[in-house]
Protein backbone atom coordinates (compact mmCIF):
# COMPACT_ATOMS: atom_id res chain seq x y z
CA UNK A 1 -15.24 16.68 31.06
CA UNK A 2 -16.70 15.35 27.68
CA UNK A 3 -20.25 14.33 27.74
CA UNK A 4 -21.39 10.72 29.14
CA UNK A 5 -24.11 10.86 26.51
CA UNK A 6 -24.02 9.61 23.02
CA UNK A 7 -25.28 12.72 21.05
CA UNK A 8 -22.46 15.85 20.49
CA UNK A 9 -23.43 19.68 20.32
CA UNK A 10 -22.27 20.02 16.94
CA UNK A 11 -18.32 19.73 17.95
CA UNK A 12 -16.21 17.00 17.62
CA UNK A 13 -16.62 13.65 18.78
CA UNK A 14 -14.05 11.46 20.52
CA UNK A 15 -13.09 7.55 19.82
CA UNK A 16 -14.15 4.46 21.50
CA UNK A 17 -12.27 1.35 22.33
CA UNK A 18 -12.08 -1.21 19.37
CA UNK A 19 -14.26 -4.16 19.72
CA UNK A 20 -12.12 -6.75 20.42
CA UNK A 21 -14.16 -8.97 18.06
CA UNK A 22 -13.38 -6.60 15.23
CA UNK A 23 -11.73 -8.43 12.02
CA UNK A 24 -10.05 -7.52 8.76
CA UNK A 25 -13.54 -8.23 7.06
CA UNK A 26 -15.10 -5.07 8.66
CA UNK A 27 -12.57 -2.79 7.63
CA UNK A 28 -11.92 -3.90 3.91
CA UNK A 29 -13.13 -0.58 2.74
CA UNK A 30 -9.62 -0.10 1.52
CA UNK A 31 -9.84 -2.64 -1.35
CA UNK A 32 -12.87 -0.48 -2.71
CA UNK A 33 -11.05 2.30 -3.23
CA UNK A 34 -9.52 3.86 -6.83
CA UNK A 35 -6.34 4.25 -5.26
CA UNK A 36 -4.55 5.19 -8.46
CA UNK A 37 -6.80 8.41 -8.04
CA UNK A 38 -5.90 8.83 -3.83
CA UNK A 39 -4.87 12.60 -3.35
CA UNK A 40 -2.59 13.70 -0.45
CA UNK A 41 -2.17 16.93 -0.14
CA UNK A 42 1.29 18.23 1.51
CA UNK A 43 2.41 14.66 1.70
CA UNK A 44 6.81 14.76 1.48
CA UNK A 45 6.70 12.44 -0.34
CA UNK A 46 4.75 11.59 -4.28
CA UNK A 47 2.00 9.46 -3.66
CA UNK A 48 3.11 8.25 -0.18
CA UNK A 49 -0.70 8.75 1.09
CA UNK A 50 -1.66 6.18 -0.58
CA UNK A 51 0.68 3.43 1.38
CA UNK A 52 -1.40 4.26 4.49
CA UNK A 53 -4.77 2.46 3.05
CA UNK A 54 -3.52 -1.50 3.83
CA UNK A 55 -5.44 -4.58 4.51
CA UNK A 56 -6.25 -5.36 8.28
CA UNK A 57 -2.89 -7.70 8.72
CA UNK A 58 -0.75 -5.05 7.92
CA UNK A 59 -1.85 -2.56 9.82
CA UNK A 60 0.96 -2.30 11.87
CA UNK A 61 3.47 -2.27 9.40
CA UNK A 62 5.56 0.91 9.91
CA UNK A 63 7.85 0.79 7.13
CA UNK A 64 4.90 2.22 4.91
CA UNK A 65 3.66 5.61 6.24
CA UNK A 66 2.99 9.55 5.26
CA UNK A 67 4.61 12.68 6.49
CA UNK A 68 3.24 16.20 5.97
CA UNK A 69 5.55 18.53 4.15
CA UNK A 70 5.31 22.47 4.06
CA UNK A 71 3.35 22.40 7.59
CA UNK A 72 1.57 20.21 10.01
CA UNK A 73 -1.93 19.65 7.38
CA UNK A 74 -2.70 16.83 5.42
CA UNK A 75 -5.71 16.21 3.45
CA UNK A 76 -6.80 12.91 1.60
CA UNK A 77 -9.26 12.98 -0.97
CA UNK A 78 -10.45 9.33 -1.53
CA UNK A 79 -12.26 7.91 -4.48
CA UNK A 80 -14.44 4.42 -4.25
CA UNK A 81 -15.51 2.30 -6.60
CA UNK A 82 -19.06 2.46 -6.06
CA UNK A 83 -21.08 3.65 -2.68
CA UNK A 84 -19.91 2.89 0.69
CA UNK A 85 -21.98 3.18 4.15
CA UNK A 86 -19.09 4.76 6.50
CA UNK A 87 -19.10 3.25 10.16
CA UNK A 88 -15.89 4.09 11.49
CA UNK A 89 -12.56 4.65 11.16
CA UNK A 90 -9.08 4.01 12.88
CA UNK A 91 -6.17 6.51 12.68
CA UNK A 92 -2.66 5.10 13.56
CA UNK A 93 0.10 7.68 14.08
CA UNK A 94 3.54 9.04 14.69
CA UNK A 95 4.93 7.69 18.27
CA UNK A 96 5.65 11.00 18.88
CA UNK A 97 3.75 15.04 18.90
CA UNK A 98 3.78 14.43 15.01
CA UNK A 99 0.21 12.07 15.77
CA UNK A 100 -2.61 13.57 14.24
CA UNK A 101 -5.16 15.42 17.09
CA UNK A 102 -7.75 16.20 14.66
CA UNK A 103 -9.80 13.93 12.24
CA UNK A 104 -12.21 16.28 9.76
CA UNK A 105 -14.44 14.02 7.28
CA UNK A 106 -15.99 15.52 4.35
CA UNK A 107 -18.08 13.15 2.30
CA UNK A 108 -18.65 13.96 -2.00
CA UNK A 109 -16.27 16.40 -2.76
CA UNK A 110 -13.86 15.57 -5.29
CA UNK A 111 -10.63 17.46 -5.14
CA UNK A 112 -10.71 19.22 -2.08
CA UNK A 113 -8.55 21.81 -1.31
CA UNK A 114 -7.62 22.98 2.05
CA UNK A 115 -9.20 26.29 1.29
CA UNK A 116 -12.16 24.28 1.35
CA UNK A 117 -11.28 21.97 4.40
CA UNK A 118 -11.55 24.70 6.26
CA UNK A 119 -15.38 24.48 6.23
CA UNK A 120 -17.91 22.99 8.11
CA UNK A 121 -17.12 19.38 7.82
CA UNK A 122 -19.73 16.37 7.95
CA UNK A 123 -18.19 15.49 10.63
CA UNK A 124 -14.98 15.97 13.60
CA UNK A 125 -13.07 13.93 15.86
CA UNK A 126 -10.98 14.85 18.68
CA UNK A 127 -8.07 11.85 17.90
CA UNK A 128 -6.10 10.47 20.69
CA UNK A 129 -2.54 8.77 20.58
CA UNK A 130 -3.19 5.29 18.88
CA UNK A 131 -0.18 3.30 17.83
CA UNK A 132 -1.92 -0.32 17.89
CA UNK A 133 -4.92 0.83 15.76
CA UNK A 134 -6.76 0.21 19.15
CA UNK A 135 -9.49 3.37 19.06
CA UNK A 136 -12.32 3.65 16.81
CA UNK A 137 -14.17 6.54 15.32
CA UNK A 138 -17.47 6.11 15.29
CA UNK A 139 -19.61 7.63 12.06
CA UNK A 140 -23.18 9.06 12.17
CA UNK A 141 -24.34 6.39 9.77
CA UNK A 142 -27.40 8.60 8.84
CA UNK A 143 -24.55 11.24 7.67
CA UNK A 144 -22.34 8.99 5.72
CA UNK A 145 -24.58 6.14 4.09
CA UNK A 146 -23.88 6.94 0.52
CA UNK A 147 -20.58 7.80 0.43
CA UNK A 148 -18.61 7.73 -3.31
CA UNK A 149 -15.69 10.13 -2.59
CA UNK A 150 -14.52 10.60 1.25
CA UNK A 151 -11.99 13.63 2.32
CA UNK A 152 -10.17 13.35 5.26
CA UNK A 153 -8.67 16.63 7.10
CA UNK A 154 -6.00 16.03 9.76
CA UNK A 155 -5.34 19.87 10.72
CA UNK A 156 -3.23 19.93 13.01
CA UNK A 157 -1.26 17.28 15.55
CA UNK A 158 -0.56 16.38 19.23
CA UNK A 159 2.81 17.71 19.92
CA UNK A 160 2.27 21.35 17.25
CA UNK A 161 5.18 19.55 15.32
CA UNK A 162 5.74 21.21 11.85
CA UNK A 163 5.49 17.34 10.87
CA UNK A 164 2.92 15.37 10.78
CA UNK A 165 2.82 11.29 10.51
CA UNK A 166 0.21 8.52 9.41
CA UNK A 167 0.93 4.87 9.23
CA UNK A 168 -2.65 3.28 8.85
CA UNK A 169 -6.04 4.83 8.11
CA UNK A 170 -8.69 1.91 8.41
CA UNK A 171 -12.13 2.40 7.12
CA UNK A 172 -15.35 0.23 8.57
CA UNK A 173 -18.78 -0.02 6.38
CA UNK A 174 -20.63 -1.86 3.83
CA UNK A 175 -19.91 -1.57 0.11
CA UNK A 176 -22.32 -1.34 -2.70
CA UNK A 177 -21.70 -1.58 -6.21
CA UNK A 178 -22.35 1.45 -8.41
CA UNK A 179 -25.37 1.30 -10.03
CA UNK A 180 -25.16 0.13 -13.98
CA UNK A 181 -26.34 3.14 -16.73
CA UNK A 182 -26.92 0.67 -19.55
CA UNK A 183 -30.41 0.67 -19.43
CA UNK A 184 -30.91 4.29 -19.73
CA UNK A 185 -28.21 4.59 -22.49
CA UNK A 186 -30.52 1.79 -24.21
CA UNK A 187 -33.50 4.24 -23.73
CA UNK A 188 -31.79 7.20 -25.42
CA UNK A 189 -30.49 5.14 -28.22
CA UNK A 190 -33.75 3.96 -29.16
CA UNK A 191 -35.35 7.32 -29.81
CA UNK A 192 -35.91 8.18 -33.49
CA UNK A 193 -33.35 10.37 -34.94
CA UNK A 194 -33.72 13.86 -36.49
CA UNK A 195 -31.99 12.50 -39.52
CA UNK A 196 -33.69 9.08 -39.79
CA UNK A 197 -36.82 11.31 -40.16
CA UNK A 198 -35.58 13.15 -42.66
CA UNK A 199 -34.98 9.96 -44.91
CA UNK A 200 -37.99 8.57 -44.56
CA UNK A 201 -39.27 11.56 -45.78
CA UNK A 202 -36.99 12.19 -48.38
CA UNK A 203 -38.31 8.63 -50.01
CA UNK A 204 -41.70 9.84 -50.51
CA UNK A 205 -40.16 12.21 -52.65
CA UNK A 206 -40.56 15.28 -50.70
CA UNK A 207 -37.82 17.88 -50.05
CA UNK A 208 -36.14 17.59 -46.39
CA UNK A 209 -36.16 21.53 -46.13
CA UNK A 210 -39.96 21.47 -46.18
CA UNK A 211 -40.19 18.57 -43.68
CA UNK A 212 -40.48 21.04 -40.55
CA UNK A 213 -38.05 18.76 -39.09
């Protein structure tokens, strides 16, 4: 029986039903994301990974999806635009065994490989059949509050298909802008340079080589 209690033991957490006050607002995390630089890895299909990141309304839409390839793993590694406070996510999957049973979040590491995956992850989810985007996965904010680059691990699925499917991934949080680096470049380009030191010296009429420059 899993635990009444709202803290875990260090294995993974299950979902919780959706608020039914919940709006396409709250999960519009997937407009802040680079998605010409999504990765799927073992996705069938080029680039299909990407189709599974859609706006609220469309959630549902099944025409769009992702299906593993080689075995039953796929892995997303997911660029933002600037810093995002994770809350929760929603996973929406095959009607069938191909539904994902295992959500692993990894937060900051670009290019993941499943090699890596394999690690501890910031995070795990036991996932449950959702076909209505009706289950929520609830982050530990504290864990996930400055988030630039999220992987997603889905090792395995509900039925030990060789096959498995994603329709929708939705992602809940707060967005924050990345932070601007003009100021500092300003700082470096108004040091003195070596060689505008050795000009001004050179028009006093002494030799550069015995500036000790």
């Amino acid at each position: 029986m899993p635990c009444g209690h709202s803290h875990d033991h260090g294995g993974p957490t299950s979902g919780r039903p959706l608020n039914e006050g919940a709006s396409g607002v709250e999960y519009s995390l997937y407009s802040k994301i680079i998605m010409d630089d999504v990765e799927c890895l073992n996705e069938a299909e080029e680039n299909s990974g990407r189709s599974v990141f859609k706006s609220w309304e469309n959630r549902l839409d099944k025409e769009k999806f992702v299906v593993s390839d080689a075995d039953e793993e796929l892995l997303f590694n997911i660029p933002f635009s600037g810093n995002v406070k994770l809350k929760g996510l929603i996973v929406i999957g095959a009607e069938d065994g191909g539904h994902p049973s295992k959500m692993r979040l990894f937060k900051n590491r670009p290019h993941m490989t499943f090699d890596e995956a394999r690690g501890k992850p910031d995070q795990e989810f036991e996932l449950v059949a959702d076909h209505e985007g009706q289950v929520e996965y609830p982050t530990k904010v504290v864990n996930f509050s400055s988030v630039s680059h999220l992987s997603i691990h889905f090792p395995s699925n509900l039925g030990n298909e060789d096959e498995t499917k994603v329709y929708y991934i939705g992602l809940r949080g707060e967005f924050f802008e990345a932070a601007r680096t003009g100021v500092v470049n300003a700082v470096y380009e108004s040091r003195p340079m070596l060689e505008d030191h050795k000009q001004d010296v050179d028009g006093f009429g002494m030799k550069s080589d015995n500036a000790g420059f």
